[in-house]
Protein backbone atom coordinates (compact mmCIF):
# COMPACT_ATOMS: atom_id res chain seq x y z
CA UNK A 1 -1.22 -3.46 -64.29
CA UNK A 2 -0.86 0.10 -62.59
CA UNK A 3 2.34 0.46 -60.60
CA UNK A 4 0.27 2.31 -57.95
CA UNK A 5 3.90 2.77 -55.83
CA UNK A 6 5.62 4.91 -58.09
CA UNK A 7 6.39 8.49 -57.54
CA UNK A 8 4.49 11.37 -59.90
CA UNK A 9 6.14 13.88 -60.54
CA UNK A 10 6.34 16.56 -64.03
CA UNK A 11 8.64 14.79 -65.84
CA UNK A 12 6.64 11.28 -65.16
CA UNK A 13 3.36 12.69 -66.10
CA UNK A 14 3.24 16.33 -67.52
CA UNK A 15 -0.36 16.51 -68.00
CA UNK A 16 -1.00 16.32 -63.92
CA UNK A 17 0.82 19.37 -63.18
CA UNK A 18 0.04 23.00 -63.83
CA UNK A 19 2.80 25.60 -65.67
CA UNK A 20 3.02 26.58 -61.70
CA UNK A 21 2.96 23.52 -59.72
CA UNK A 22 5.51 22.20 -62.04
CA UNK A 23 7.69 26.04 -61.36
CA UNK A 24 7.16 25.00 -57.57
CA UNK A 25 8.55 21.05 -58.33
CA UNK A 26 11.41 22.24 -59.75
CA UNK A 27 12.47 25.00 -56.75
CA UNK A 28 11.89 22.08 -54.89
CA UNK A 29 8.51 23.32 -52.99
CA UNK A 30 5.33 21.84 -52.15
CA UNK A 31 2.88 22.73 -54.71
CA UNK A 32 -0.38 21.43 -52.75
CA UNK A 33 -3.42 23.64 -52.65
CA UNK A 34 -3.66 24.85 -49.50
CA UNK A 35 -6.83 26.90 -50.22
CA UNK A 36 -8.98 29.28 -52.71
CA UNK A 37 -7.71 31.63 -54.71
CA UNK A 38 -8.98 35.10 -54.19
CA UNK A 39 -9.54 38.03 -56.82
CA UNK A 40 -6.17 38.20 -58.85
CA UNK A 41 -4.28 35.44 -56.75
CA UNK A 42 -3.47 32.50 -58.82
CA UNK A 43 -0.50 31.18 -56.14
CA UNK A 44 -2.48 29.21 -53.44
CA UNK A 45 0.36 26.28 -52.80
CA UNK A 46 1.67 25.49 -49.42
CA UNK A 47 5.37 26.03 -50.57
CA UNK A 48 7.05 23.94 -47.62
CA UNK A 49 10.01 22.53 -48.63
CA UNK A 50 9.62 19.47 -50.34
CA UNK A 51 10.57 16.05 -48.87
CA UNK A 52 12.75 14.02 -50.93
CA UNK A 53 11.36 11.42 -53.43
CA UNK A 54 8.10 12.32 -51.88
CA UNK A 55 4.68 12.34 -54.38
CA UNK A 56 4.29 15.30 -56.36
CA UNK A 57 7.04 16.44 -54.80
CA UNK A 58 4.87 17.28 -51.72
CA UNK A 59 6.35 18.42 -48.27
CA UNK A 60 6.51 15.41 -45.16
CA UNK A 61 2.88 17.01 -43.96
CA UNK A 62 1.19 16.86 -47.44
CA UNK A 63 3.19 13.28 -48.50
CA UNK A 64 1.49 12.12 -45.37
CA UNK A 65 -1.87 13.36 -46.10
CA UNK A 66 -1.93 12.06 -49.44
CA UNK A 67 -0.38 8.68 -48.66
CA UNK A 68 -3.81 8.27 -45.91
CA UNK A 69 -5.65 7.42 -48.64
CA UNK A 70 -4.10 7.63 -52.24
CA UNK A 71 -1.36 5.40 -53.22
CA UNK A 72 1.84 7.39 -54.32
CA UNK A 73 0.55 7.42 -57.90
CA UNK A 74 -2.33 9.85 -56.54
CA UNK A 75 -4.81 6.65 -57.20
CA UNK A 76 -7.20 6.19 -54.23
CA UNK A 77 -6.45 3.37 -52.15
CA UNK A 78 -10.11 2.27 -51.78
């Protein structure tokens, strides 16, 4: 069985992160995509700080968003 309650982050699973969503993990920002990428922009993360022990390392808005309908694993709740 899953443990749907634990908390994702680089070091947990490696192969759900990108070289720079795992860059903004680890200076503690929120690396959710907050839009599209336009010609020659790779860099489309919010950047917030992140919260603490939070999914993905995600700030308090994006923890929230995710937790509405994933599980802290990322799985969907439905």
């Amino acid at each position: 069985m899953q443990d749907r309650n634990r908390i994702v982050t680089p070091y947990t699973d490696p192969d759900r992160f990108t070289p720079e969503e795992k860059a903004a993990f680890d200076a503690g920002k929120c690396c959710w995509d907050v839009g599209d990428s336009h010609w020659g922009q790779r860099d489309t993360m919010c950047h917030q700080p992140s919260q603490p022990g939070a999914p993905f390392g995600y700030c308090v808005v994006h923890a929230h968003r995710l937790l509405e309908d994933h599980w802290p694993d990322g799985s969907p709740r439905r």
